[in-house]
N, C-alpha and C. Protein backbone atom coordinates (compact mmCIF):
# COMPACT_ATOMS: atom_id res chain seq x y z
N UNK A 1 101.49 129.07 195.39
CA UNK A 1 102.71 129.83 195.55
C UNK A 1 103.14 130.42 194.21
N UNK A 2 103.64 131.64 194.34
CA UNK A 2 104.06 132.18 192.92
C UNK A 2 105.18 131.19 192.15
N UNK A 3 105.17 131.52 190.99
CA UNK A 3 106.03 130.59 189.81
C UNK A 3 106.45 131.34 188.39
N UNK A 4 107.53 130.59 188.06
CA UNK A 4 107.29 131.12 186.93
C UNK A 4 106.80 130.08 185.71
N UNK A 5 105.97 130.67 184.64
CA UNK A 5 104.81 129.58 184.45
C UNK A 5 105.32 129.88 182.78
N UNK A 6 105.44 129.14 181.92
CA UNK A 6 105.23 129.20 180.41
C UNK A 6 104.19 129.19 179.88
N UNK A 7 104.56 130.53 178.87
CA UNK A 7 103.54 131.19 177.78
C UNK A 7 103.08 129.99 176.80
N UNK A 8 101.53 129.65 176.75
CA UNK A 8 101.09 128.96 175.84
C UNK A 8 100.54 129.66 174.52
N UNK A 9 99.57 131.00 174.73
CA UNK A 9 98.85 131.32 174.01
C UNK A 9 100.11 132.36 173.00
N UNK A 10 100.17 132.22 171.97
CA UNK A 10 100.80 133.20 170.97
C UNK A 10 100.70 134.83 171.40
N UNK A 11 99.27 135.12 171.58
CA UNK A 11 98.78 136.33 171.64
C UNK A 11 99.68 137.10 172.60
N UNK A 12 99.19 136.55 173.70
CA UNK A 12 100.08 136.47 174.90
C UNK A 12 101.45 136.97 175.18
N UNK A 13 102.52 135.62 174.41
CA UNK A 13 103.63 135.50 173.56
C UNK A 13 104.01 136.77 173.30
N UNK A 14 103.37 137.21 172.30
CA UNK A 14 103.69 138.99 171.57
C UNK A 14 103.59 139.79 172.50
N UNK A 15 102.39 139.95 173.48
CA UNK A 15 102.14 141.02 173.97
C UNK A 15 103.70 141.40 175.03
N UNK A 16 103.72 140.26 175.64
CA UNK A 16 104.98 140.32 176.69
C UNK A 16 106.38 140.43 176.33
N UNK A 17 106.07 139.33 174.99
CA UNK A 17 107.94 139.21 173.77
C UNK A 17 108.40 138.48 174.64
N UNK A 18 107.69 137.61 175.40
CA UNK A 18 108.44 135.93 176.34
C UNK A 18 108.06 134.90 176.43
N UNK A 19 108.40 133.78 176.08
CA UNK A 19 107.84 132.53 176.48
C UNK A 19 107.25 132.15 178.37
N UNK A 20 107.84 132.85 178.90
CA UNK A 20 107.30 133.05 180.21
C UNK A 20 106.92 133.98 181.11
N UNK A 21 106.44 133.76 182.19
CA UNK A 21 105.87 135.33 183.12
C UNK A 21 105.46 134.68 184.34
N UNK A 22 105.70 135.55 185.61
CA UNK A 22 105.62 135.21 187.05
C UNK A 22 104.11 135.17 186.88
N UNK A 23 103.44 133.92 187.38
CA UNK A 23 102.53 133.74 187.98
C UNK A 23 101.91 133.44 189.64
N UNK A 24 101.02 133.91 189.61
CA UNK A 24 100.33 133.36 191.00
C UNK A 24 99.63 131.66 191.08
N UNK A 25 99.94 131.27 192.72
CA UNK A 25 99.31 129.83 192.60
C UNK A 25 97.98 130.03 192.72
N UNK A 26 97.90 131.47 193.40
CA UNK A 26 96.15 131.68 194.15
C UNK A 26 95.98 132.68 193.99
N UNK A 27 94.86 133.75 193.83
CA UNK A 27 94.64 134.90 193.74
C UNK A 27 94.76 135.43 194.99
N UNK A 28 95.30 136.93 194.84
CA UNK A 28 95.51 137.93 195.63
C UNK A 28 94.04 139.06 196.07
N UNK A 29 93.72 139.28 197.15
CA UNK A 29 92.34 139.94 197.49
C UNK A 29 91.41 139.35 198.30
N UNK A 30 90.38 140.45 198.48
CA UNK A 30 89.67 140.27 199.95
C UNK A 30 88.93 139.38 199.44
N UNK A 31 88.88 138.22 200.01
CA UNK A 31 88.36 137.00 200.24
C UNK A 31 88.89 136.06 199.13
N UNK A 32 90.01 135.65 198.64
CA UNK A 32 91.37 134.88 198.25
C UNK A 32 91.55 134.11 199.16
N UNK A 33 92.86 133.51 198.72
CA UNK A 33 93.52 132.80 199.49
C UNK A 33 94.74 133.49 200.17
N UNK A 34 95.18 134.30 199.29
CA UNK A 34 96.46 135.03 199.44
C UNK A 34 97.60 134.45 200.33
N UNK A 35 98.05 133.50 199.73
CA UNK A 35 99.02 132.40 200.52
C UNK A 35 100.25 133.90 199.99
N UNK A 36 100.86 133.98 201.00
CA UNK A 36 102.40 134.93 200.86
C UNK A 36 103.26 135.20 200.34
N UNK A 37 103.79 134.20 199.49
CA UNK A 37 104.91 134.34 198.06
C UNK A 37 103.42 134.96 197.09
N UNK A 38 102.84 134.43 196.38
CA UNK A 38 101.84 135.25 196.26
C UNK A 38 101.96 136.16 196.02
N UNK A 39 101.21 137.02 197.47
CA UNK A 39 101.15 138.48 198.08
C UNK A 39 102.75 139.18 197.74
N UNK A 40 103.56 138.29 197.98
CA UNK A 40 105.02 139.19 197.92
C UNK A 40 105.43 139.56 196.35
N UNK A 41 105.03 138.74 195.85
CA UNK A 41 104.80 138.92 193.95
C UNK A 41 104.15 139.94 193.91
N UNK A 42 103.01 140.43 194.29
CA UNK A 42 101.80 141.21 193.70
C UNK A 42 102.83 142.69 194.59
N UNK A 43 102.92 142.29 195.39
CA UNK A 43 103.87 143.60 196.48
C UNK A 43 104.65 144.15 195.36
N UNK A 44 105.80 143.32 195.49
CA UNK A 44 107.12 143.66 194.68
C UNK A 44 106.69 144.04 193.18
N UNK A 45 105.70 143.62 192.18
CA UNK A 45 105.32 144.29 190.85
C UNK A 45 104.72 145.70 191.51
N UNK A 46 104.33 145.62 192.06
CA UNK A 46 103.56 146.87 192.51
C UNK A 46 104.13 148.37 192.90
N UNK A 47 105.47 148.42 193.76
CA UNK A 47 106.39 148.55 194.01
C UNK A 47 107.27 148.91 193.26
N UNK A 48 107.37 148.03 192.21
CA UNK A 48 108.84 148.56 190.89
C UNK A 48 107.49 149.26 190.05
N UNK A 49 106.43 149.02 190.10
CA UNK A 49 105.68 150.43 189.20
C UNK A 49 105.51 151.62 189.62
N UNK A 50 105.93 151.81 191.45
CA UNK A 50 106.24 152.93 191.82
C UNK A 50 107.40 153.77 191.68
N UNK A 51 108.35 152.68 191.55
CA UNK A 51 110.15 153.63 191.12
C UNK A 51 110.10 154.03 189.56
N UNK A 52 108.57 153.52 189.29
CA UNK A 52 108.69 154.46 187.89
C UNK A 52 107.60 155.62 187.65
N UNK A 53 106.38 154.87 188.30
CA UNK A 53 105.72 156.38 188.10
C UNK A 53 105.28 156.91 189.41
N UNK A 54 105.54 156.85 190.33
CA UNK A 54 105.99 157.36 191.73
C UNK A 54 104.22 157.99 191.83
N UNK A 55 103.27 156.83 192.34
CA UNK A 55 101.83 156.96 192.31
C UNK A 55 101.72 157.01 193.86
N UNK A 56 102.95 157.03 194.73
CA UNK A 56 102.27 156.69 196.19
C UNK A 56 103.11 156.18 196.63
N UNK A 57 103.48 156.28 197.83
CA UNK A 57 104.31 155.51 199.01
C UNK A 57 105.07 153.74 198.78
N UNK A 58 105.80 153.27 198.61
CA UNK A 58 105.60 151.75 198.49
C UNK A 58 105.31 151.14 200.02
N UNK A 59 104.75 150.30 199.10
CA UNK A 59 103.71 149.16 200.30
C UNK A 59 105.07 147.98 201.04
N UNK A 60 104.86 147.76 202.13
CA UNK A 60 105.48 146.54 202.60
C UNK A 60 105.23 145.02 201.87
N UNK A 61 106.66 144.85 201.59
CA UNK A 61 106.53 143.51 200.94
C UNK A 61 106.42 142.49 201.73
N UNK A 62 105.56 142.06 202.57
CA UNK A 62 105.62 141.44 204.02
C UNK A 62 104.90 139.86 203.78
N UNK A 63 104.20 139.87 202.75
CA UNK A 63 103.77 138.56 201.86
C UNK A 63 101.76 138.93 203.11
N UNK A 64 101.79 140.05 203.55
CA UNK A 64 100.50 139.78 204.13
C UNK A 64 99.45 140.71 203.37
N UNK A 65 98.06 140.13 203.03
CA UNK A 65 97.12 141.06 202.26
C UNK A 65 96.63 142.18 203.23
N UNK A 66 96.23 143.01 203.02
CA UNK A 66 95.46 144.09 203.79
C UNK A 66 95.33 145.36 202.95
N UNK A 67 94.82 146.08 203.81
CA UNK A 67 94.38 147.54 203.21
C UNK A 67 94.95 148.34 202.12
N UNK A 68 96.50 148.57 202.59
CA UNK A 68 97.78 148.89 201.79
C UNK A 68 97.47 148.51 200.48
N UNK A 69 98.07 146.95 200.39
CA UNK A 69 98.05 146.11 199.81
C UNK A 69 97.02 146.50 198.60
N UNK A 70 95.13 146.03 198.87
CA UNK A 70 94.55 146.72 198.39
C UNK A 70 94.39 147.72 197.35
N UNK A 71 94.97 148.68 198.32
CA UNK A 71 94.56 149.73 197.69
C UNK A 71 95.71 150.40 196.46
N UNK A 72 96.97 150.09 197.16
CA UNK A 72 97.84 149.69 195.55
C UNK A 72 97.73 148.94 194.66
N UNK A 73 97.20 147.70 194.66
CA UNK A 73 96.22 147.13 193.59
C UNK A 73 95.33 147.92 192.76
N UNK A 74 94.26 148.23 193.42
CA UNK A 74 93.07 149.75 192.59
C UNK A 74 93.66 150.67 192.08
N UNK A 75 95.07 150.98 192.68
CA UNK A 75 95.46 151.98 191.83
C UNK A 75 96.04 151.39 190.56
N UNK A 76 97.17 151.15 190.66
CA UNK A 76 97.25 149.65 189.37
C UNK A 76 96.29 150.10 188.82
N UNK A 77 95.59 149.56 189.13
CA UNK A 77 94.58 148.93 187.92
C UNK A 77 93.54 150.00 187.33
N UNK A 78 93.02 151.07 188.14
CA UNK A 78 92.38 152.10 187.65
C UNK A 78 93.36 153.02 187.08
N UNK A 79 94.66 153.15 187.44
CA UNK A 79 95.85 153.58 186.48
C UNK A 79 95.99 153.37 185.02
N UNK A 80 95.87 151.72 185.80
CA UNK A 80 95.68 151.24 183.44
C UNK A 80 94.62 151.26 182.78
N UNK A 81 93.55 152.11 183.45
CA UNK A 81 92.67 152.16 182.70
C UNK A 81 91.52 151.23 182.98
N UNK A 82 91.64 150.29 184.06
CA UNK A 82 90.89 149.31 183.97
C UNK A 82 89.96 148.93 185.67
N UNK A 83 88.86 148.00 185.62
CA UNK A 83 88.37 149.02 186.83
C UNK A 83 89.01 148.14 188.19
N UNK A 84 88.99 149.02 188.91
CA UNK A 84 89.44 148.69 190.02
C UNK A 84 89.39 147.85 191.51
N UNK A 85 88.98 146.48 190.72
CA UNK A 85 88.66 145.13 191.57
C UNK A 85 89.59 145.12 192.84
N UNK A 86 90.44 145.59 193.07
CA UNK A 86 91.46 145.12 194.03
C UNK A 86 91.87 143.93 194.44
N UNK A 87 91.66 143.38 192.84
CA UNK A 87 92.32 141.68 193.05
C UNK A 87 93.23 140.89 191.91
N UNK A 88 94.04 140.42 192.19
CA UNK A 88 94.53 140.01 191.31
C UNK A 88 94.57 138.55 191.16
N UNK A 89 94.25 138.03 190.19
CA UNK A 89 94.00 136.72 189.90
C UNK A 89 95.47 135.72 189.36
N UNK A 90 95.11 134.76 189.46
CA UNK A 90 95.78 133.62 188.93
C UNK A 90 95.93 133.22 187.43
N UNK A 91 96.67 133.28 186.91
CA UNK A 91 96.36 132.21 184.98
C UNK A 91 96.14 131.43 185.47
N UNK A 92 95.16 130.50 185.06
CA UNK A 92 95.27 128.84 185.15
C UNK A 92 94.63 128.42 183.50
N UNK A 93 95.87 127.29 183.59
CA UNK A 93 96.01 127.14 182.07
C UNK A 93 96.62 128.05 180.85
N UNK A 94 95.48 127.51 179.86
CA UNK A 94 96.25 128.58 178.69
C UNK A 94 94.63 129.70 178.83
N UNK A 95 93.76 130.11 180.07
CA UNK A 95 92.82 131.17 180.26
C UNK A 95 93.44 132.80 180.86
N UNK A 96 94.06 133.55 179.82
CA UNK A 96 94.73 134.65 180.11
C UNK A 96 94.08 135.58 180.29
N UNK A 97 92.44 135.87 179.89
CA UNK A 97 91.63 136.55 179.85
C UNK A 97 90.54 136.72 180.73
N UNK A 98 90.42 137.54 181.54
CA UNK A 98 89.05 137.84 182.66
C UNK A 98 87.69 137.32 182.18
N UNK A 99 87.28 136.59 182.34
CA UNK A 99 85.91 136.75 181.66
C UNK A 99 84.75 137.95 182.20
N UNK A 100 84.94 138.46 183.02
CA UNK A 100 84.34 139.46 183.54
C UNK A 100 84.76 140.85 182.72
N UNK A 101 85.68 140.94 182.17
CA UNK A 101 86.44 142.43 182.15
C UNK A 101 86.96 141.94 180.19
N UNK A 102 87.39 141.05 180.46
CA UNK A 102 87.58 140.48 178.68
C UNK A 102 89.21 141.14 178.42
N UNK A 103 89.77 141.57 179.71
CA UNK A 103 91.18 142.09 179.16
C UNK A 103 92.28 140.55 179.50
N UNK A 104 93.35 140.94 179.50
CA UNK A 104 94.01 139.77 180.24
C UNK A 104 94.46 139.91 181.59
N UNK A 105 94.68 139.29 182.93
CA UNK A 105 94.59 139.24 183.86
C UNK A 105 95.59 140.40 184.49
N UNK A 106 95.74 140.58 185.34
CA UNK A 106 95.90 142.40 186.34
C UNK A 106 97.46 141.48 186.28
N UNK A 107 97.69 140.02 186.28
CA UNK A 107 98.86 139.73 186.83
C UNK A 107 99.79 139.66 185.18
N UNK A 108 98.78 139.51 184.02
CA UNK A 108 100.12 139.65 183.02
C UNK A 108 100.37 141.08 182.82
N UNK A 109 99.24 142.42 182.68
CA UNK A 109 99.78 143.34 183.04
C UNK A 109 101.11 144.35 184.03
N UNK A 110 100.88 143.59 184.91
CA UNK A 110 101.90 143.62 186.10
C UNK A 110 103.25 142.84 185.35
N UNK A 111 103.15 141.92 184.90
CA UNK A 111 104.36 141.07 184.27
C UNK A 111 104.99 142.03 183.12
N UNK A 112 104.15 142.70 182.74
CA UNK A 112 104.34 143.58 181.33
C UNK A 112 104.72 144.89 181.69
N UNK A 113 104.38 145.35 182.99
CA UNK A 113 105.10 146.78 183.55
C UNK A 113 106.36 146.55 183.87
N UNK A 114 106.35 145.29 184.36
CA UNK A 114 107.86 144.59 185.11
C UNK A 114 108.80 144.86 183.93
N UNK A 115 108.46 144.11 182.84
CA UNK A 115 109.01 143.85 181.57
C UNK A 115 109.77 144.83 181.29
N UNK A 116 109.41 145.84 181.15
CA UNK A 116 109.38 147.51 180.26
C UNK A 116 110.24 147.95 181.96
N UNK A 117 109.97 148.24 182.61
CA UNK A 117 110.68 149.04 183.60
C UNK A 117 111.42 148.40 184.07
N UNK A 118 111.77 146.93 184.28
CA UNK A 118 113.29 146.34 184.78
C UNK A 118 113.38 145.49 183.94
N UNK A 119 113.70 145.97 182.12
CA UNK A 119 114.22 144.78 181.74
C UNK A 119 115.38 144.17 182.13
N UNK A 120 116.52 144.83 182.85
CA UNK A 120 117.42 144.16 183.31
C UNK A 120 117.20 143.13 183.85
N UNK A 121 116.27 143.03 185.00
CA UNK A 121 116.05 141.62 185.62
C UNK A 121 115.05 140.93 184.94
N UNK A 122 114.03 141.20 184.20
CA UNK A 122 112.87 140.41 183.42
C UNK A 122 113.86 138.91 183.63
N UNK A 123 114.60 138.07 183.34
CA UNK A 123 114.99 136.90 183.26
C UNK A 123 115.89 136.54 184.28
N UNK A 124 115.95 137.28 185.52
CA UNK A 124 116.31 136.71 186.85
C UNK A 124 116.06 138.06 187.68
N UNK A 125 114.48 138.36 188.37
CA UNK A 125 114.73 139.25 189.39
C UNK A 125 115.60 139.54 190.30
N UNK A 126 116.00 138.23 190.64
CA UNK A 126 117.48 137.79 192.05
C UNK A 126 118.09 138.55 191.74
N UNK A 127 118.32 139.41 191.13
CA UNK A 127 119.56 140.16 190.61
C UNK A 127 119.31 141.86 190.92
N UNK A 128 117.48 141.68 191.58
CA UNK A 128 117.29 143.02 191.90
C UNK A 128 117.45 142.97 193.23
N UNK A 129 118.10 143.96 193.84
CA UNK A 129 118.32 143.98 194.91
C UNK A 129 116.98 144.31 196.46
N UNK A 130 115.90 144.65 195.78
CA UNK A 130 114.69 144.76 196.49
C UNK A 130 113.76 143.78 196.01
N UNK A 131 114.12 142.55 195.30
CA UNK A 131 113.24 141.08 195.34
C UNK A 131 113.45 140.40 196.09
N UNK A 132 112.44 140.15 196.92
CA UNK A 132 112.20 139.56 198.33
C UNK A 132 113.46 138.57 198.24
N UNK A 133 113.81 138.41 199.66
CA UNK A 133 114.78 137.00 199.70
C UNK A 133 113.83 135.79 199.58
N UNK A 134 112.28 136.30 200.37
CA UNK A 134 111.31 134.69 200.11
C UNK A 134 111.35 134.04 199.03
N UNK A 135 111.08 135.21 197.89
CA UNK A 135 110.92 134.17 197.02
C UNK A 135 111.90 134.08 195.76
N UNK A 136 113.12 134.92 196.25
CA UNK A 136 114.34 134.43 195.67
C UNK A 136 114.27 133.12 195.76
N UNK A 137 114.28 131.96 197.30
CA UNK A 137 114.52 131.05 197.64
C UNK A 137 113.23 129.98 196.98
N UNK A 138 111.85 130.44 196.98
CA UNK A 138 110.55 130.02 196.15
C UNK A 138 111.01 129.64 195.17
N UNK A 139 111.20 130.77 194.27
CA UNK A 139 110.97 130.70 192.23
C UNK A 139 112.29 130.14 191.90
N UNK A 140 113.62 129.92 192.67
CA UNK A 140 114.61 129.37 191.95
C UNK A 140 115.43 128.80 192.74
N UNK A 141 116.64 127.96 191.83
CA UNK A 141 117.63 127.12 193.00
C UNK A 141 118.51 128.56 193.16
N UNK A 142 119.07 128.12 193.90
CA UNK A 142 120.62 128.93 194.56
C UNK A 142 121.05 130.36 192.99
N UNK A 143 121.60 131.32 193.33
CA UNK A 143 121.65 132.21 192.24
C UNK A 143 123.53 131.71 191.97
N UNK A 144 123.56 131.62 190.75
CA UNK A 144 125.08 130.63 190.23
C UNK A 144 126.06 132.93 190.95
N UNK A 145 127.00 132.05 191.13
CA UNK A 145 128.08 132.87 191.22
C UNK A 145 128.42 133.75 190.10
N UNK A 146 128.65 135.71 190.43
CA UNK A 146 128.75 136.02 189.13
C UNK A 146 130.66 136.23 188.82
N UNK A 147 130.81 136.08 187.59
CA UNK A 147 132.41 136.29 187.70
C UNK A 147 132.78 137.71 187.11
């Protein structure tokens, strides 16, 4: 299930300017696990990179993988330059880096678009009004009252 997970590696650290970043419990993609908070993570980053560079339709945040899904991933990712697996992986541990690809994973990128285009919420999405209620209720207790 998605989380939010603390920054071990320094490198890391700099690249984002946070001690933490939404992670996945399981990777997202065809033949994953794609358990649904998850999927609704990879949705919703995906999604706020469209209210900024308006690459395509937004996808349903429905926590289910499929085609859509997919294929806003590849774009992602052949967007940044990078090739277009249509999957997004998990950190586990302090391993931030693909070993296949040698960049760092599609999901701290995604954490790092988040960063830059809603820093307002970077330290409580709940506060965006199109972050899922799922995993409002997932990643945190109750949102404190604002005065």
């Amino acid at each position: 299930m998605a989380f939010r997970d603390s920054i071990i590696d320094g490198e890391v650290k700099e690249y984002l300017g946070s001690n933490f970043f939404y992670n996945l419990g399981a990777s997202v993609g065809y033949g994953c696990p794609n358990k649904p908070n998850d999927v609704r993570l990879v949705q919703y980053f995906l999604n706020v990179q469209n209210r900024h560079y308006q690459w395509g339709k937004n996808i349903a945040v429905d926590g289910r993988f499929g085609g859509e899904t997919w294929g806003a991933i590849k774009r992602f990712q052949l967007g940044s330059g990078f090739n277009g697996f249509g999957m997004v992986s998990s950190v586990k541990g302090n391993n931030y880096v693909s070993p296949k690809t040698g960049n760092f994973y599609t999901i701290i990128f995604l954490n790092d678009e988040y960063k830059l285009g809603c820093p307002q919420y970077w330290n409580d999405p709940r506060r965006d009004p199109e972050f899922p209620d799922e995993l409002k209720a997932h990643l945190y207790a109750p949102l404190p009252q604002q005065v």
